[in-house]
N, C-alpha and C. Protein backbone atom coordinates (compact mmCIF):
# COMPACT_ATOMS: atom_id res chain seq x y z
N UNK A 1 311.91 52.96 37.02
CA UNK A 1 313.17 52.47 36.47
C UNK A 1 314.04 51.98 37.61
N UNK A 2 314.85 51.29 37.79
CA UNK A 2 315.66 50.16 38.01
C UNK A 2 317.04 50.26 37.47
N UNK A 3 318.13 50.08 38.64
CA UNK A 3 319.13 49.72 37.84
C UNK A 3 319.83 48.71 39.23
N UNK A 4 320.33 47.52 38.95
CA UNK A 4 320.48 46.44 39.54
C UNK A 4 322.21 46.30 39.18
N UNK A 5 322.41 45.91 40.99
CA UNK A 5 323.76 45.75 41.55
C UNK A 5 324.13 44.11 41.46
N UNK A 6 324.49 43.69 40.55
CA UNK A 6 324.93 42.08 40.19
C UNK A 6 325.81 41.26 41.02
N UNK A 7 325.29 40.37 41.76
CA UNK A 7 326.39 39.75 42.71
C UNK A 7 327.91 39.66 42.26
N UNK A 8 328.00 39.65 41.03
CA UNK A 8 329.80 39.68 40.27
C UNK A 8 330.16 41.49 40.52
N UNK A 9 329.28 42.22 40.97
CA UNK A 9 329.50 43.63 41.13
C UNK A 9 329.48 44.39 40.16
N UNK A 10 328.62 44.04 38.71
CA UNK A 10 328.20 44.27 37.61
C UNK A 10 326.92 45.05 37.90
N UNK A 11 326.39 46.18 36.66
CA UNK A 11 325.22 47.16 36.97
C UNK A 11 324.21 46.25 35.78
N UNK A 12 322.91 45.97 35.84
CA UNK A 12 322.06 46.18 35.07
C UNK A 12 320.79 46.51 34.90
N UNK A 13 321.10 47.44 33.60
CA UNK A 13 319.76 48.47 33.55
C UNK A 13 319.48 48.01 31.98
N UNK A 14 317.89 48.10 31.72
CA UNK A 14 317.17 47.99 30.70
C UNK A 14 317.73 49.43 29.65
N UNK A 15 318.33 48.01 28.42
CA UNK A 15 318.67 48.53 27.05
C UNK A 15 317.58 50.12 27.13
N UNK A 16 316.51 49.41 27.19
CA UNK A 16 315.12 50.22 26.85
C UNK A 16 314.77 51.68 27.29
N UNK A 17 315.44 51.19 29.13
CA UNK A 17 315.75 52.45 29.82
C UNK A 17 317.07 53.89 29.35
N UNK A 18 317.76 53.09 29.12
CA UNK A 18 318.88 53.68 29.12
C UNK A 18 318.92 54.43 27.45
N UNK A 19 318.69 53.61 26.60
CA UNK A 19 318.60 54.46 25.18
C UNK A 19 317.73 55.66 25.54
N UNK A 20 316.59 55.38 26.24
CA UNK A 20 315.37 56.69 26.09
C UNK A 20 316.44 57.87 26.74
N UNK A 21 317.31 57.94 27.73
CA UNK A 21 317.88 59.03 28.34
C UNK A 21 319.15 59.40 27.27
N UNK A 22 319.48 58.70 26.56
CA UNK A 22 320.73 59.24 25.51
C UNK A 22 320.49 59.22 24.17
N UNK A 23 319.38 59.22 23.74
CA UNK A 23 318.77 59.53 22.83
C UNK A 23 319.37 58.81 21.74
N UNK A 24 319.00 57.17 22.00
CA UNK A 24 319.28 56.13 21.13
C UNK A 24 318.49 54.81 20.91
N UNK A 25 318.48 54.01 19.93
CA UNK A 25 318.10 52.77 19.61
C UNK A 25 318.45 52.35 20.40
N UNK A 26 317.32 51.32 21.41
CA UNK A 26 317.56 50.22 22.43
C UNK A 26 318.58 49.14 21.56
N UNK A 27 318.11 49.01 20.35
CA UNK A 27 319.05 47.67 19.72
C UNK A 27 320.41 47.83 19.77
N UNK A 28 320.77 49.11 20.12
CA UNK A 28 322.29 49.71 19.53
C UNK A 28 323.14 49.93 21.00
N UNK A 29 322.01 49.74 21.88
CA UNK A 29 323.23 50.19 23.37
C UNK A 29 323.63 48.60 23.64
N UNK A 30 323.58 47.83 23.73
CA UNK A 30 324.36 46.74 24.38
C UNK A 30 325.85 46.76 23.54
N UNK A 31 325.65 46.73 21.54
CA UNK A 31 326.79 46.69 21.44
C UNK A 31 328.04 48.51 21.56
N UNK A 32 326.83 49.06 21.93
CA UNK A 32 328.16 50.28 22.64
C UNK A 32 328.37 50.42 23.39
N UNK A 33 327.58 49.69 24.42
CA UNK A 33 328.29 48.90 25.63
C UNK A 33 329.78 48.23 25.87
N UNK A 34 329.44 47.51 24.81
CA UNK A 34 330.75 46.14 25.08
C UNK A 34 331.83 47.03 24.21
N UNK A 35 331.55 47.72 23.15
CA UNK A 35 332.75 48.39 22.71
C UNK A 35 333.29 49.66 23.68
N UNK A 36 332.78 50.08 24.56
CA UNK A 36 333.42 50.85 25.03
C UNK A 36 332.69 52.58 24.51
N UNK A 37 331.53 52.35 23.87
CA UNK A 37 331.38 53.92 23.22
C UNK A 37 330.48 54.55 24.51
N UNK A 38 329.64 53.49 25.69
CA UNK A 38 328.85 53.80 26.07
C UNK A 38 329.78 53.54 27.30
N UNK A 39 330.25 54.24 28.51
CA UNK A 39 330.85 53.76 29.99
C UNK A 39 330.17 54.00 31.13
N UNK A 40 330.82 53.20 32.00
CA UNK A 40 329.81 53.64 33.26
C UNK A 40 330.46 53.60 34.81
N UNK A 41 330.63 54.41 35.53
CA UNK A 41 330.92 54.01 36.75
C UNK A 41 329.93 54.40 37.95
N UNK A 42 330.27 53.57 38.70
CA UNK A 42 329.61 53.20 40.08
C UNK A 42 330.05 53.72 41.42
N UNK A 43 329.06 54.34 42.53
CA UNK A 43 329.97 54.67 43.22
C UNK A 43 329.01 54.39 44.51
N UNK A 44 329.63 54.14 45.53
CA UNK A 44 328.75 53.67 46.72
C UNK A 44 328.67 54.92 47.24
N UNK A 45 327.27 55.48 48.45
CA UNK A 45 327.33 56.64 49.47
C UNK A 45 327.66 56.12 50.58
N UNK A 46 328.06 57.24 50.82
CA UNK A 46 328.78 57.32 52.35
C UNK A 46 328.07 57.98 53.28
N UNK A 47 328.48 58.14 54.43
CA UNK A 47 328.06 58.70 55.44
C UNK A 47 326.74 59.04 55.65
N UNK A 48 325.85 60.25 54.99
CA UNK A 48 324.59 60.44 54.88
C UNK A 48 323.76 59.90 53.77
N UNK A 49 324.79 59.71 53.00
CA UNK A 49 324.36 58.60 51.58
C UNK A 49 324.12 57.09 51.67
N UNK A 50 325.13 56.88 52.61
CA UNK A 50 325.13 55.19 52.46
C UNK A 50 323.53 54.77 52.86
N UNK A 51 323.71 53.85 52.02
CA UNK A 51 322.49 52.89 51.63
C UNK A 51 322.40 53.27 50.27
N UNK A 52 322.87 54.19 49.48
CA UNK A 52 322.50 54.59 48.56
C UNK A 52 323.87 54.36 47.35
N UNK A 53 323.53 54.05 45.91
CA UNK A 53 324.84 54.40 44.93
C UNK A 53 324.37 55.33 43.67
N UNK A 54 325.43 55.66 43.27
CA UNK A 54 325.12 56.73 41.99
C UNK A 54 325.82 55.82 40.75
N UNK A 55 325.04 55.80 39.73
CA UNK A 55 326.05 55.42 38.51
C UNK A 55 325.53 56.55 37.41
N UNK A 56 327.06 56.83 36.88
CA UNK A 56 326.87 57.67 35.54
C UNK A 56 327.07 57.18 34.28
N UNK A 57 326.83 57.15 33.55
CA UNK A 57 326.64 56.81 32.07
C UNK A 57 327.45 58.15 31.31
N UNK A 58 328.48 57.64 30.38
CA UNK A 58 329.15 58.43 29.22
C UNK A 58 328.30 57.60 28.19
N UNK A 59 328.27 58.94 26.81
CA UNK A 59 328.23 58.38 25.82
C UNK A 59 328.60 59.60 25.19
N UNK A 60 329.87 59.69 24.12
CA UNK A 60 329.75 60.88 23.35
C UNK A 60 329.89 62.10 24.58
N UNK A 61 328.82 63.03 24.11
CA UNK A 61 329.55 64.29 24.81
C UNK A 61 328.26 64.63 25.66
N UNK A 62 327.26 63.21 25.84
CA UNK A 62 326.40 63.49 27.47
C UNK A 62 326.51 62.42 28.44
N UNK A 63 326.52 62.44 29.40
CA UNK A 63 326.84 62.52 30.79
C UNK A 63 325.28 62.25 31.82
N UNK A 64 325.19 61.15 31.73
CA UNK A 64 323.71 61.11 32.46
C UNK A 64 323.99 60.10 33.83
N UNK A 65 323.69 60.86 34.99
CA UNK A 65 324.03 60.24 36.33
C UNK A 65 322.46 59.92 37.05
N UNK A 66 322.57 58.79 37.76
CA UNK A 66 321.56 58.68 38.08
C UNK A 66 321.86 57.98 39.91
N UNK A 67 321.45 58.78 40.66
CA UNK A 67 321.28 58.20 42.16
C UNK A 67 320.03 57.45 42.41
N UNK A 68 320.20 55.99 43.25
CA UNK A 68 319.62 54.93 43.19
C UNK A 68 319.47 54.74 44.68
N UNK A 69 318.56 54.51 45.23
CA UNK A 69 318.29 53.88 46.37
C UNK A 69 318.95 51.91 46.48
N UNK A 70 319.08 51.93 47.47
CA UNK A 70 319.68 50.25 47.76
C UNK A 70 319.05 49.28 47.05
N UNK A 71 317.35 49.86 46.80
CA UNK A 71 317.09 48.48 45.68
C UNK A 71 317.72 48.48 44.21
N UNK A 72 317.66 49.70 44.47
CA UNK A 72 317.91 50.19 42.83
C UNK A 72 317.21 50.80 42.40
N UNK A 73 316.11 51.53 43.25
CA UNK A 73 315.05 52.27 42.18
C UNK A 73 315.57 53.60 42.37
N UNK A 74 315.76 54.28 40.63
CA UNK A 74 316.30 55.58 40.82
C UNK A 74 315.26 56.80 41.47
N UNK A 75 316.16 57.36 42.22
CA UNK A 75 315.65 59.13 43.29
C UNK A 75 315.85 60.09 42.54
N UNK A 76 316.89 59.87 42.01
CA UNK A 76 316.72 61.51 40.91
C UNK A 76 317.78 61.04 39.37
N UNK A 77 317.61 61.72 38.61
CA UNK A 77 318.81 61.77 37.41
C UNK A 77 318.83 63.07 36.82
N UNK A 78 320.20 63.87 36.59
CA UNK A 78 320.75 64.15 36.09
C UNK A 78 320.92 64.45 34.37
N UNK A 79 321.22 64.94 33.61
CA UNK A 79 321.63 64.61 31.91
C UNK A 79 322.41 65.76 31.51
N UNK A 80 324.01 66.01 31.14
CA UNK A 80 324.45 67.47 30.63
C UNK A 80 324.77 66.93 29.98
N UNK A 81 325.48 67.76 28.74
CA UNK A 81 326.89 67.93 27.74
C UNK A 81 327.66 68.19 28.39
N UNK A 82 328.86 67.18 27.97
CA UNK A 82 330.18 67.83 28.29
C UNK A 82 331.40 68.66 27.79
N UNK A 83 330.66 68.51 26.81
CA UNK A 83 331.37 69.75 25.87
C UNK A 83 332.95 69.03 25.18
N UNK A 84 333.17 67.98 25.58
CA UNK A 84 335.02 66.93 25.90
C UNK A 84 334.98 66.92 24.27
């Protein structure tokens, strides 16, 4: 899996990928994407990290983070409830 840093500084990761970890229809994450049900932030490493970014995924009340090497191929992920 893959998740790709967009020269506009945009993330993209496969519908396909991302439903299997939040336990949803690939057809259904782009538009909970754009509405806002699905969020995501990005974060660059530093110091012993750099070269590396983490992005997490909200949806509802799980929380799935995933750390990415510079190409983008993910090193490890993450998945809780947040109980919110």
């Amino acid at each position: 899996m893959k998740i790709d840093v967009t020269d506009q500084g945009g993330l993209r990761v496969a519908a396909e990928d991302l439903a299997g970890y939040l336990g949803l229809d690939p057809a259904a994450v782009p538009a909970l994407m754009r509405s806002g049900a699905i969020t995501s932030l990005y974060e660059e490493g530093r110091g012993e990290d750099a070269g590396r970014f983490r992005v997490t995924f909200r949806h509802g009340q799980t929380r799935l983070r995933f750390t990415c090497a510079r190409d983008g191929t993910v090193l490890s992920h993450i998945r809780t409830q947040t109980g919110r």
